[in-house]
C-alpha atoms as a PDB file:
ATOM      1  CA  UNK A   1    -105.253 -66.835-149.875  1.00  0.00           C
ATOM      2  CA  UNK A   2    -106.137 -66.036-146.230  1.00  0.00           C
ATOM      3  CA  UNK A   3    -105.737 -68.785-143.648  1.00  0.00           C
ATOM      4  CA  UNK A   4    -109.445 -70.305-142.140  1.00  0.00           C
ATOM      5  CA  UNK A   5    -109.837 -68.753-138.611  1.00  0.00           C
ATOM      6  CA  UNK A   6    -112.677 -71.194-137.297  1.00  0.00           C
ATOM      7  CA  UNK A   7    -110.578 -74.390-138.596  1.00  0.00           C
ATOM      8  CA  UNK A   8    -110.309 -77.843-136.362  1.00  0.00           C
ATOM      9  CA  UNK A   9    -108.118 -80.062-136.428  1.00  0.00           C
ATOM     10  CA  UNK A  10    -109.834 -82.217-137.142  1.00  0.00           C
ATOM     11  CA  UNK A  11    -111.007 -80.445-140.422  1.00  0.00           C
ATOM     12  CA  UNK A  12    -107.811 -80.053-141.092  1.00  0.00           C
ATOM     13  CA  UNK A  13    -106.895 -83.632-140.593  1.00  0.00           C
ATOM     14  CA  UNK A  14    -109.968 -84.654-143.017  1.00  0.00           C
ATOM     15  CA  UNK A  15    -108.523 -81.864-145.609  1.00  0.00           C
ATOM     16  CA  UNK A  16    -104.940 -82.817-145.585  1.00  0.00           C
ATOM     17  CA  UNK A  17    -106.082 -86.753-147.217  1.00  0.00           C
ATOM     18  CA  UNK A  18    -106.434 -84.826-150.439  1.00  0.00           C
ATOM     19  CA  UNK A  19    -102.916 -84.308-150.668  1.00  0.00           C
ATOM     20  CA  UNK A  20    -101.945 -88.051-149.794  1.00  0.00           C
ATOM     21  CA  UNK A  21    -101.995 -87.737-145.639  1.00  0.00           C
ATOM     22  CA  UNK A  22    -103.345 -90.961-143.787  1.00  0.00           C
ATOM     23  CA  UNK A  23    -103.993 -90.610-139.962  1.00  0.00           C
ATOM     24  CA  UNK A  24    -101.704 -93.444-138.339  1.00  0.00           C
ATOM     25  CA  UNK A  25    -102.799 -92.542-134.924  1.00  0.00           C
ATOM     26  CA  UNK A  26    -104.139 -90.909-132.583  1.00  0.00           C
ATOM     27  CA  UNK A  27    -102.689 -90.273-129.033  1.00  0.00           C
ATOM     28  CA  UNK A  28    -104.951 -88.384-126.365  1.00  0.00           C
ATOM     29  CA  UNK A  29    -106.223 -84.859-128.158  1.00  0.00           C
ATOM     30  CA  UNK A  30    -103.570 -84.728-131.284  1.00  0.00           C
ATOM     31  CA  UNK A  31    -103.549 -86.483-134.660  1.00  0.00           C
ATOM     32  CA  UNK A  32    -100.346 -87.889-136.496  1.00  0.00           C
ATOM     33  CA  UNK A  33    -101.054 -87.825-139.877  1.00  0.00           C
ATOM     34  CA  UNK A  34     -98.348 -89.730-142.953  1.00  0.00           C
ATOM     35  CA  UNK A  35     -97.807 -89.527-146.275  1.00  0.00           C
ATOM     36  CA  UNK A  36     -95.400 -91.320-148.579  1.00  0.00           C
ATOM     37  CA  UNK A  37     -95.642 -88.946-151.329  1.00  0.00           C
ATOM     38  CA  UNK A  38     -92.356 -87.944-152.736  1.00  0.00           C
ATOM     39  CA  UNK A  39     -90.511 -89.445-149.016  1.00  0.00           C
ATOM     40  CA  UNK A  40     -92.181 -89.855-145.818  1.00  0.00           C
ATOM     41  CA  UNK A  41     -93.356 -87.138-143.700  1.00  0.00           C
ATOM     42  CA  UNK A  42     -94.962 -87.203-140.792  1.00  0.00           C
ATOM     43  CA  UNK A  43     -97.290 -84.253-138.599  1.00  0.00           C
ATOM     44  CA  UNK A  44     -99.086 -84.097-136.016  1.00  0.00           C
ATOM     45  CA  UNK A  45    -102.501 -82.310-135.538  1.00  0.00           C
ATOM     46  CA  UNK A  46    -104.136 -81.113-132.571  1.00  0.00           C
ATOM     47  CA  UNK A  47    -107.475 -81.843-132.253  1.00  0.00           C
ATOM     48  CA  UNK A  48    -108.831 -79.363-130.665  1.00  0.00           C
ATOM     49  CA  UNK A  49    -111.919 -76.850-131.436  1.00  0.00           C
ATOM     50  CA  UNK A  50    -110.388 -74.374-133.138  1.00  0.00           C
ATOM     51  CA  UNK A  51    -106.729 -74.118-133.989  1.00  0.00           C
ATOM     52  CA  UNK A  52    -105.037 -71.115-133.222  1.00  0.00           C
ATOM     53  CA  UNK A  53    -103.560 -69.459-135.889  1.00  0.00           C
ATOM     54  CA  UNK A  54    -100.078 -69.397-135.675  1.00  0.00           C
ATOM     55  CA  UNK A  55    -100.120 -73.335-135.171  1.00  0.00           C
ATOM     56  CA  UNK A  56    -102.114 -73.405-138.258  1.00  0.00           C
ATOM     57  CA  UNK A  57     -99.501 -71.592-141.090  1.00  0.00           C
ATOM     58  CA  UNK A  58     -96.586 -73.257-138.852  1.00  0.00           C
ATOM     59  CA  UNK A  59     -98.525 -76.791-139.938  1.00  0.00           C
ATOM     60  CA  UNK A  60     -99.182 -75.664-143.743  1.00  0.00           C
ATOM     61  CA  UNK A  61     -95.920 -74.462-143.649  1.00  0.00           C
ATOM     62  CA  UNK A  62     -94.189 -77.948-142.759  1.00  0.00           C
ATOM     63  CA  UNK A  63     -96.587 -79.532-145.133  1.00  0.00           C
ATOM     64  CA  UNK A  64     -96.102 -77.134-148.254  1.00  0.00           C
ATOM     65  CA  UNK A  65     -92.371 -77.398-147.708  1.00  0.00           C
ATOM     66  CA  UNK A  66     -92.764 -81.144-148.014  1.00  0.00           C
ATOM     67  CA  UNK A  67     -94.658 -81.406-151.318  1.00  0.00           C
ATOM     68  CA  UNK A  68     -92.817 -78.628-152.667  1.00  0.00           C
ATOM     69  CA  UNK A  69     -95.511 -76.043-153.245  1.00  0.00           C
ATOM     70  CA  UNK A  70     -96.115 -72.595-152.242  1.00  0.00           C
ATOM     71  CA  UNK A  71     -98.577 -72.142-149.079  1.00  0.00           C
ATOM     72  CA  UNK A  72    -100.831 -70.285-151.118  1.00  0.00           C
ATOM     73  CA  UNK A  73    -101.139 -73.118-153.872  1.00  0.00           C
ATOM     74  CA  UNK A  74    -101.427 -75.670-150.873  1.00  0.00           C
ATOM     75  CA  UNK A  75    -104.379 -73.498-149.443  1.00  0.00           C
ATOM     76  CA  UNK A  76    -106.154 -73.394-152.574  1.00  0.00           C
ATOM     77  CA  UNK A  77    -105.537 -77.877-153.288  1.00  0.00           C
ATOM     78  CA  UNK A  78    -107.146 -77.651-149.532  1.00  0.00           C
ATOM     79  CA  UNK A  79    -109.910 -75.133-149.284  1.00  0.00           C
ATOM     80  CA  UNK A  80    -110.017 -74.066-152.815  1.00  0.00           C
END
């Protein structure tokens, strides 16, 4: 699946709470966003307009790697 190239962060942020994220807080123009589910993770999301691309897969990346799933299978639990 092809990444969203007109995706905020804080679309992104609202998308990621279907895979167990909670924002914890908010400092200035980025989001940290938890989860508990397997372990604790943490990331942090800017909140900007539009998010460039590359900081988009590296943040799908960390997050996939975390629950264990491919990126493609965590873009389609997302956007799908």
């Amino acid at each position: 699946m092809r990444l969203p190239r007109d995706l905020s962060g804080t679309d992104l942020a609202k998308a990621l709470t279907r895979v167990g994220y909670q924002v914890t807080r908010q400092s200035g123009s980025h989001v940290r966003l938890t989860t508990d589910t397997p372990s604790q993770h943490h990331v942090t999301i800017p909140a900007h307009d539009s998010l460039k691309v590359g900081t988009l897969a590296g943040i799908l990346s960390d997050v996939a790697g975390h629950l264990k799933l491919s990126r493609d299978e965590l873009l389609q639990k997302l956007f799908g």
